[in-house]
PDB file of N, CA and C in Angstrom:
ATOM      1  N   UNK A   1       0.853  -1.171   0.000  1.00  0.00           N
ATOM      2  CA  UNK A   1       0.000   0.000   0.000  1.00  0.00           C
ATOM      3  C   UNK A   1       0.901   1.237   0.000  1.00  0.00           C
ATOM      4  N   UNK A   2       0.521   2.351  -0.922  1.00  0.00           N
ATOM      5  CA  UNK A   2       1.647   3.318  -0.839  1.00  0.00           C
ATOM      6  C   UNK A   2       1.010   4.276  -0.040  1.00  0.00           C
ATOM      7  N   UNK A   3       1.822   4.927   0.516  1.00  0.00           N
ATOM      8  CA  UNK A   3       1.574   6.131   1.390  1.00  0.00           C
ATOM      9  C   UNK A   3       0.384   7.343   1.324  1.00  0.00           C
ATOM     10  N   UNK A   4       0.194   7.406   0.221  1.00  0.00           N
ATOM     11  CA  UNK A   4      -1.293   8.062  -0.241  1.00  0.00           C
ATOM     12  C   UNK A   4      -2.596   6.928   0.264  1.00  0.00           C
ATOM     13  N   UNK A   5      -2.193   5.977  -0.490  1.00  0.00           N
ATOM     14  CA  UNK A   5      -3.130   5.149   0.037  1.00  0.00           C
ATOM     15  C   UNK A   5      -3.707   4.235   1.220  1.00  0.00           C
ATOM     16  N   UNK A   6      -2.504   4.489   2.545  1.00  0.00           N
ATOM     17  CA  UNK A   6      -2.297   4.553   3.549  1.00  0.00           C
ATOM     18  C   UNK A   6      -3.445   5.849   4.353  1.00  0.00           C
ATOM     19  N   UNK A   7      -2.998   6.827   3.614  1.00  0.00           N
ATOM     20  CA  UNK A   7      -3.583   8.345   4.297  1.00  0.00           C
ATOM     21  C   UNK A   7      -5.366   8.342   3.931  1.00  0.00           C
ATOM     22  N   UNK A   8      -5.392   7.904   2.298  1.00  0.00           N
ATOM     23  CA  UNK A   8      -6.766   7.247   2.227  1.00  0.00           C
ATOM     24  C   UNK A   8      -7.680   6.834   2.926  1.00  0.00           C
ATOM     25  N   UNK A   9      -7.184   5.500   3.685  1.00  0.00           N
ATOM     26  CA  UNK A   9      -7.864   4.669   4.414  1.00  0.00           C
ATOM     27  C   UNK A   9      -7.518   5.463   5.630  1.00  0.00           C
ATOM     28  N   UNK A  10      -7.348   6.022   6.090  1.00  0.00           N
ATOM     29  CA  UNK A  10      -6.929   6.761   7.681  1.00  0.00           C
ATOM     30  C   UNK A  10      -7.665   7.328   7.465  1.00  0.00           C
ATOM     31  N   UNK A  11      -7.919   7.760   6.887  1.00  0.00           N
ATOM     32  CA  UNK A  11      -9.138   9.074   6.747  1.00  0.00           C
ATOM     33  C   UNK A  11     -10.555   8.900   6.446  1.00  0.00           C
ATOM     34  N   UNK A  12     -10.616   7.820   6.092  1.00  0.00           N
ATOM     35  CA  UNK A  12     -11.758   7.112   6.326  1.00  0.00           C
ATOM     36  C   UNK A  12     -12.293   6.424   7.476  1.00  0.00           C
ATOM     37  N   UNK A  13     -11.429   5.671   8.306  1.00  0.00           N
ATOM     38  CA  UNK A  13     -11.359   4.615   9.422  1.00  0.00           C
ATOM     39  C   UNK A  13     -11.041   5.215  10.526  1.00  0.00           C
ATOM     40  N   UNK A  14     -10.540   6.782  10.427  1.00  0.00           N
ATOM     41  CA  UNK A  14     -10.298   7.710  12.177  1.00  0.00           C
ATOM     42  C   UNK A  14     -11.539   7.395  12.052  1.00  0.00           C
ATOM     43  N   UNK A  15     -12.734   8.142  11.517  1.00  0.00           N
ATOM     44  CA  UNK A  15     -14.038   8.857  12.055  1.00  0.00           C
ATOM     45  C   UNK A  15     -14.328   7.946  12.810  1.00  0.00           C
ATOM     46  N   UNK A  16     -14.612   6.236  12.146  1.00  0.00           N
ATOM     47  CA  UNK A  16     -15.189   5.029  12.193  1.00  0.00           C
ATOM     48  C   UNK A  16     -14.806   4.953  13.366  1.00  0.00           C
ATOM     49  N   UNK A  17     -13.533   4.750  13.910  1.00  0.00           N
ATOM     50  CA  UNK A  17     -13.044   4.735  15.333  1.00  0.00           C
ATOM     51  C   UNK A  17     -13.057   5.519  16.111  1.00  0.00           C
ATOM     52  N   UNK A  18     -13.461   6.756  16.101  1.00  0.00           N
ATOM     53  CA  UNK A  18     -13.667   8.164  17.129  1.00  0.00           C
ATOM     54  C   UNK A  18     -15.151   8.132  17.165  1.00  0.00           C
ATOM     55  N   UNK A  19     -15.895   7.660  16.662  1.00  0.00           N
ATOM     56  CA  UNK A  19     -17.060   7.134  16.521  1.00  0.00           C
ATOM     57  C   UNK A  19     -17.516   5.928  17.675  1.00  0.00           C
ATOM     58  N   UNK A  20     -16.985   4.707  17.233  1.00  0.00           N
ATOM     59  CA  UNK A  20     -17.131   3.761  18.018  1.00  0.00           C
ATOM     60  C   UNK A  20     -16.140   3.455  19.548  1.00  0.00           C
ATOM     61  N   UNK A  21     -15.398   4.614  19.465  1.00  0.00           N
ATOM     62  CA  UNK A  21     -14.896   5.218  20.814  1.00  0.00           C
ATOM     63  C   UNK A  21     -15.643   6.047  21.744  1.00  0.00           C
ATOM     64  N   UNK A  22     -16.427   6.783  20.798  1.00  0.00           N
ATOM     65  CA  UNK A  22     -17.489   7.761  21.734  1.00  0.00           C
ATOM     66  C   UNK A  22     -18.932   6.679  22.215  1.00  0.00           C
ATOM     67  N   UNK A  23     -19.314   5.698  21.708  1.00  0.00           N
ATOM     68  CA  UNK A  23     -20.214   4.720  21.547  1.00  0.00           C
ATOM     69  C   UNK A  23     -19.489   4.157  22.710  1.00  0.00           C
ATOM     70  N   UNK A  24     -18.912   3.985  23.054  1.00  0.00           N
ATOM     71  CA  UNK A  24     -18.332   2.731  24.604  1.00  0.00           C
ATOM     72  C   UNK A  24     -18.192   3.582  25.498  1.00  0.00           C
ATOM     73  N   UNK A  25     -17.821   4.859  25.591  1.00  0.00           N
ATOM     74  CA  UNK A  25     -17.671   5.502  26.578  1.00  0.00           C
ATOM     75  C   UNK A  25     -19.000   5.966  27.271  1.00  0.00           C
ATOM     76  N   UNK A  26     -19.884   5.760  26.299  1.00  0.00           N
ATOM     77  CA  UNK A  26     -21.266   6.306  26.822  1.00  0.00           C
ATOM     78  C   UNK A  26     -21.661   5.254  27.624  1.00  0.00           C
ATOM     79  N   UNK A  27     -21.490   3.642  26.642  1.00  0.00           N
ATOM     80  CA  UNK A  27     -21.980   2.780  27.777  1.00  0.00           C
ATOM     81  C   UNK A  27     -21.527   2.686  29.125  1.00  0.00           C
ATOM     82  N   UNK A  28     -19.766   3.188  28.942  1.00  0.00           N
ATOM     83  CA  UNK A  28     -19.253   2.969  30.422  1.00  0.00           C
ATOM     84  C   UNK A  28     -19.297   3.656  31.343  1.00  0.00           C
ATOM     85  N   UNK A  29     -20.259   4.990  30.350  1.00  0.00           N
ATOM     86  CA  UNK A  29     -20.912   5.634  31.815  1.00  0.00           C
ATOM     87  C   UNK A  29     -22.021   5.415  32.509  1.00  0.00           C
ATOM     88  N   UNK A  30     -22.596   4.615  31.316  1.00  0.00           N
ATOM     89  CA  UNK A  30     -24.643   4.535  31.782  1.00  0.00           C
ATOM     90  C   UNK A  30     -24.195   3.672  33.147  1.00  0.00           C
ATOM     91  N   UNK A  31     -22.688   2.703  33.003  1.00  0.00           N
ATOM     92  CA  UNK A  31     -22.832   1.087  33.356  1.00  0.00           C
ATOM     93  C   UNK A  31     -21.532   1.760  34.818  1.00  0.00           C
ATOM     94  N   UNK A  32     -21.248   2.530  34.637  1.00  0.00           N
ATOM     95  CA  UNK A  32     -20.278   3.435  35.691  1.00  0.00           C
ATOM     96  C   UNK A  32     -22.073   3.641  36.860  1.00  0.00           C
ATOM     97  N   UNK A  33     -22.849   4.368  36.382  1.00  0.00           N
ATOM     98  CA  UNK A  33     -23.786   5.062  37.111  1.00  0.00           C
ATOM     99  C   UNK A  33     -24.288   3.260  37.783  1.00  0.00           C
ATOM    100  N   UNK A  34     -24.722   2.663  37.433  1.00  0.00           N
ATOM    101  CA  UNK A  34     -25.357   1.490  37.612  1.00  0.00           C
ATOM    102  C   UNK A  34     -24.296   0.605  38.941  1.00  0.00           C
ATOM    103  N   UNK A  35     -23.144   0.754  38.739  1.00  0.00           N
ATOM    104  CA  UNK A  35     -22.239   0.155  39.504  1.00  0.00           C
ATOM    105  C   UNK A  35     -21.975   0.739  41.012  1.00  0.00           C
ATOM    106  N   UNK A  36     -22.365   2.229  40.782  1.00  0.00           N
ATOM    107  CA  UNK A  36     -22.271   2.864  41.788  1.00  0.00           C
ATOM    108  C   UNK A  36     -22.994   2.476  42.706  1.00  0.00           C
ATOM    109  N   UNK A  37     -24.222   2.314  42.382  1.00  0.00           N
ATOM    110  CA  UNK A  37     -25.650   1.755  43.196  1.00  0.00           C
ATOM    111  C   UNK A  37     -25.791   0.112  43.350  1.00  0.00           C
ATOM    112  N   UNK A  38     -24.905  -0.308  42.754  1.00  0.00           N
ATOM    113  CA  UNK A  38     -24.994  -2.065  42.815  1.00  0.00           C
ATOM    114  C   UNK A  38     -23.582  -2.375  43.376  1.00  0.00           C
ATOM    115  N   UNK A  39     -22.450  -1.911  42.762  1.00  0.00           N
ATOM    116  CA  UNK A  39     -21.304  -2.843  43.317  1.00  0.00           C
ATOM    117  C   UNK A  39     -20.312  -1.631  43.835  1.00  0.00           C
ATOM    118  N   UNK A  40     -20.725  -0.461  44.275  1.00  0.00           N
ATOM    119  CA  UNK A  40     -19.824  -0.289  44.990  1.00  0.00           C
ATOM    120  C   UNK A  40     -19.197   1.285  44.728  1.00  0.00           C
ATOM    121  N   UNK A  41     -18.115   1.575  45.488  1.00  0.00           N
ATOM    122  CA  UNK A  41     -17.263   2.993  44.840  1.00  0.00           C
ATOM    123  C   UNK A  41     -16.553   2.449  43.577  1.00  0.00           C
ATOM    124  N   UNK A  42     -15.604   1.308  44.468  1.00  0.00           N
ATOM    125  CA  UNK A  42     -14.241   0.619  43.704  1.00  0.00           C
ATOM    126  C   UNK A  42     -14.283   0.386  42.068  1.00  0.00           C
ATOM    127  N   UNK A  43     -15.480  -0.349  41.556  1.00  0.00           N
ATOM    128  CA  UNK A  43     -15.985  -0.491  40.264  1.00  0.00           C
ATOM    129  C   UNK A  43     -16.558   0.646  39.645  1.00  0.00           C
ATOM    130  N   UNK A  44     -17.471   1.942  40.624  1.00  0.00           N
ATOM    131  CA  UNK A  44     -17.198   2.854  39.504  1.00  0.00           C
ATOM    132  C   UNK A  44     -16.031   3.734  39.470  1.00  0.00           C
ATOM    133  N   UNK A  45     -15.358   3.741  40.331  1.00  0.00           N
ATOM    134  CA  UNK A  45     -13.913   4.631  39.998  1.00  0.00           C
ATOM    135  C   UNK A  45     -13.473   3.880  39.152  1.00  0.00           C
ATOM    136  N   UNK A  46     -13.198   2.413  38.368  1.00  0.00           N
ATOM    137  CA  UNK A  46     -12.212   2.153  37.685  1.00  0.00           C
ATOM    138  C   UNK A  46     -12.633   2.165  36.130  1.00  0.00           C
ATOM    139  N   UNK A  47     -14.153   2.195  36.495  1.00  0.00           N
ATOM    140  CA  UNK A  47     -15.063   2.787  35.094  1.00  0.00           C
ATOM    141  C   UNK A  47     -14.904   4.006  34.619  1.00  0.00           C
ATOM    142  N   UNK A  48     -14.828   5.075  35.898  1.00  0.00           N
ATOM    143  CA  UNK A  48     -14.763   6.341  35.765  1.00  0.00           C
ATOM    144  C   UNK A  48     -12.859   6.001  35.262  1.00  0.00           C
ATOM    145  N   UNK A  49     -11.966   5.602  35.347  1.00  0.00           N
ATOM    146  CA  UNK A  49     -10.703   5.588  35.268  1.00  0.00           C
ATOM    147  C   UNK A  49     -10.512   5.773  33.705  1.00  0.00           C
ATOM    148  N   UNK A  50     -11.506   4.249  33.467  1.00  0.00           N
ATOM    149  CA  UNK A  50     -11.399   3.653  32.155  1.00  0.00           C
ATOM    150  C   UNK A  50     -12.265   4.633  30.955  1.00  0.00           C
ATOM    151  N   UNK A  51     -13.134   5.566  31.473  1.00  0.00           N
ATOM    152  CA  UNK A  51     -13.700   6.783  30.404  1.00  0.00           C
ATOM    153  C   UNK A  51     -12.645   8.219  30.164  1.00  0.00           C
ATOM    154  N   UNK A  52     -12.087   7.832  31.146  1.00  0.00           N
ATOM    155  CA  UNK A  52     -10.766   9.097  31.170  1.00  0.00           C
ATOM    156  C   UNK A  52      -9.826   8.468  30.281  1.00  0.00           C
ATOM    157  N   UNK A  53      -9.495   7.264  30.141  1.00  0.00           N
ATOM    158  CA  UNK A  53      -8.613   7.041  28.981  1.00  0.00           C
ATOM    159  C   UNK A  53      -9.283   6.805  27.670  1.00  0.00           C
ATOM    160  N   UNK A  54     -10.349   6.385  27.904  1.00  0.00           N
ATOM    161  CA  UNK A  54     -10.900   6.175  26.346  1.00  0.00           C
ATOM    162  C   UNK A  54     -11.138   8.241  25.519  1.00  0.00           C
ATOM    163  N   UNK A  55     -11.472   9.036  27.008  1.00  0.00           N
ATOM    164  CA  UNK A  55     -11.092  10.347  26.458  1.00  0.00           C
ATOM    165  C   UNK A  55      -9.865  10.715  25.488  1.00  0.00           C
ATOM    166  N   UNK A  56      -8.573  10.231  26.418  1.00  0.00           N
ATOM    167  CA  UNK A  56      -7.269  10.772  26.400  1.00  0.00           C
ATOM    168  C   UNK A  56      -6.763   9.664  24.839  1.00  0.00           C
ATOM    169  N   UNK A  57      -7.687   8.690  24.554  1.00  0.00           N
ATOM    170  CA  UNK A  57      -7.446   7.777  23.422  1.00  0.00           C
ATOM    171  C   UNK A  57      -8.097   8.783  22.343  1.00  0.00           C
ATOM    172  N   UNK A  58      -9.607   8.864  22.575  1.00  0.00           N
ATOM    173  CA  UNK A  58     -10.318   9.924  21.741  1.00  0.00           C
ATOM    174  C   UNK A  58      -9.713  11.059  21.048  1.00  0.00           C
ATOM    175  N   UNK A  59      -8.698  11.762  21.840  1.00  0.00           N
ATOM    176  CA  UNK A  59      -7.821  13.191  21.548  1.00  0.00           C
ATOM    177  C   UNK A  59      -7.282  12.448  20.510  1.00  0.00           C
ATOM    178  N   UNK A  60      -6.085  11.800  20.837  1.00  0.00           N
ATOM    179  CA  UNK A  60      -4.953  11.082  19.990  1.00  0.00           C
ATOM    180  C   UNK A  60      -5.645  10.782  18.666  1.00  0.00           C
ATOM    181  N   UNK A  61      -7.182  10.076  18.458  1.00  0.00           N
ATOM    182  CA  UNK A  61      -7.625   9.758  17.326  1.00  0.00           C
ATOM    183  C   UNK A  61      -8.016  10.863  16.631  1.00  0.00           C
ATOM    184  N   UNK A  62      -8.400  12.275  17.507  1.00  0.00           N
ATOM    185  CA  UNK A  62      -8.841  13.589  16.241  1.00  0.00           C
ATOM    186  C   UNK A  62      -7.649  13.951  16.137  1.00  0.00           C
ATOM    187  N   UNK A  63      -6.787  14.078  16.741  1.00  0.00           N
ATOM    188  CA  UNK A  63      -5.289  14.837  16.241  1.00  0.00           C
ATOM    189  C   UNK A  63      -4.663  14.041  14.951  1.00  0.00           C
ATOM    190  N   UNK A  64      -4.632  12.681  15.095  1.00  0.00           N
ATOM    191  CA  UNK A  64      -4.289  11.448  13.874  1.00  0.00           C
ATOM    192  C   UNK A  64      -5.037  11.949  12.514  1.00  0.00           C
ATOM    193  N   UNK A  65      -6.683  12.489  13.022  1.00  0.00           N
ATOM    194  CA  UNK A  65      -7.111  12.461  11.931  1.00  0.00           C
ATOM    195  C   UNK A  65      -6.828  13.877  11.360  1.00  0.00           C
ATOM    196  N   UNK A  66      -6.580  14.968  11.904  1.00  0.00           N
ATOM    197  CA  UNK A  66      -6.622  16.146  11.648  1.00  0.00           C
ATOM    198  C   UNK A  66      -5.498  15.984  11.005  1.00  0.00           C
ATOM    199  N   UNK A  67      -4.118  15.477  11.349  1.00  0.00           N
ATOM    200  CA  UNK A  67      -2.638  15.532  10.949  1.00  0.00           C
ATOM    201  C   UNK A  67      -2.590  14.405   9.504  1.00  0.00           C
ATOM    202  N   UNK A  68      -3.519  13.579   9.088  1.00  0.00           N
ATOM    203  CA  UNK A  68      -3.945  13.000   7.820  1.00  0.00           C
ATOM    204  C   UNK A  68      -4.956  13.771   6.655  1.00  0.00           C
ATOM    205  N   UNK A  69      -5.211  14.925   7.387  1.00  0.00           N
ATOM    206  CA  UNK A  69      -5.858  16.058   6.438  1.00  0.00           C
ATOM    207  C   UNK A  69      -7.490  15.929   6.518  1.00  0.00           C
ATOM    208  N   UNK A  70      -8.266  15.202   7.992  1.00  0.00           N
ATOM    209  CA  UNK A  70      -9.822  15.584   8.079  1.00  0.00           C
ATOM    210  C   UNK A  70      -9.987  14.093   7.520  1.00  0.00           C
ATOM    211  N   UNK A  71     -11.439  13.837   7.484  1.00  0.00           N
ATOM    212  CA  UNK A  71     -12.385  12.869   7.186  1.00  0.00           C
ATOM    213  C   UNK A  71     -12.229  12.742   5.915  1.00  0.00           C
ATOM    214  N   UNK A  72     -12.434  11.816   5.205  1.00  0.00           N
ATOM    215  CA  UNK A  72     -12.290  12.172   3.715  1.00  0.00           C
ATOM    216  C   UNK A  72     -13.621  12.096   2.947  1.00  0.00           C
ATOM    217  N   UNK A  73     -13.914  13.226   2.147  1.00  0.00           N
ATOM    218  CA  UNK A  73     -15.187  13.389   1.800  1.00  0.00           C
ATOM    219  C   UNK A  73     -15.816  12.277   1.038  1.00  0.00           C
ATOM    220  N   UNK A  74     -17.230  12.450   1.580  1.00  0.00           N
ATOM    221  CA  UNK A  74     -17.792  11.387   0.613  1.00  0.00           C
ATOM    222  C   UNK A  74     -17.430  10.376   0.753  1.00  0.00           C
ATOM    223  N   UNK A  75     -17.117   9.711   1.767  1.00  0.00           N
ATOM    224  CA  UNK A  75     -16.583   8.239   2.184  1.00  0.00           C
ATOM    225  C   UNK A  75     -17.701   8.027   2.597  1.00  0.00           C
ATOM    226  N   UNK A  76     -18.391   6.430   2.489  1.00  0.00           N
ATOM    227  CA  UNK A  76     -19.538   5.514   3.093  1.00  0.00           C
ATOM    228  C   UNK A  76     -18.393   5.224   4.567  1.00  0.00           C
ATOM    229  N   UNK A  77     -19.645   4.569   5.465  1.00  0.00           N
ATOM    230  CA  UNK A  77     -19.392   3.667   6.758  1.00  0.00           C
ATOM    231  C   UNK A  77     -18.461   2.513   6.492  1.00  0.00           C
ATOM    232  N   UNK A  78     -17.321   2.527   6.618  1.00  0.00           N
ATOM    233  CA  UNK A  78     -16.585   1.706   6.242  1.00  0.00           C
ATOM    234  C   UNK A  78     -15.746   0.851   7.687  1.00  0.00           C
ATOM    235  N   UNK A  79     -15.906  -0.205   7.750  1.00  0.00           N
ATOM    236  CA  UNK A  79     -15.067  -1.024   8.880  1.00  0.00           C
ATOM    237  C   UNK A  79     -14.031  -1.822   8.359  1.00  0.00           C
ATOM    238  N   UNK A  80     -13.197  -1.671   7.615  1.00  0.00           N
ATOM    239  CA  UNK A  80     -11.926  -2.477   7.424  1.00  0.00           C
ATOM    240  C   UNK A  80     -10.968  -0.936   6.523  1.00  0.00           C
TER     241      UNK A  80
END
């Protein structure tokens, strides 16, 4: 794959993944709130731990995509 076509598919497959990064973090908050009231502090602090990195993952994936030149237009939902 040459390097254009490298940047291609990056630019297609950030969104897909800053996407389905923001999609888990939501659950691990609905399921953070739920834990609080069922199992405890311990399990939601490490939920709450684990949405702070999927944040600090989130950054890294818009900066990747911004530094590959944005979303690439007119791209369908693509998973591979």
């Amino acid at each position: 794959m040459t390097e254009q076509d490298t940047i291609k598919k990056l630019r297609v497959l950030l969104p897909h993944w800053i996407e389905h990064n923001n999609s888990h973090m939501a659950e691990f908050r609905k399921w953070e709130g739920e834990a609080k009231k069922e199992s405890g502090e311990e399990v939601a602090q490490l939920l709450d731990k684990a949405i702070r990195d999927m944040e600090e993952a989130g950054k890294s994936l818009s900066e990747a995509l911004e530094k590959v030149g944005g979303p690439l237009e007119g791209a369908g939902h693509h998973h591979h």
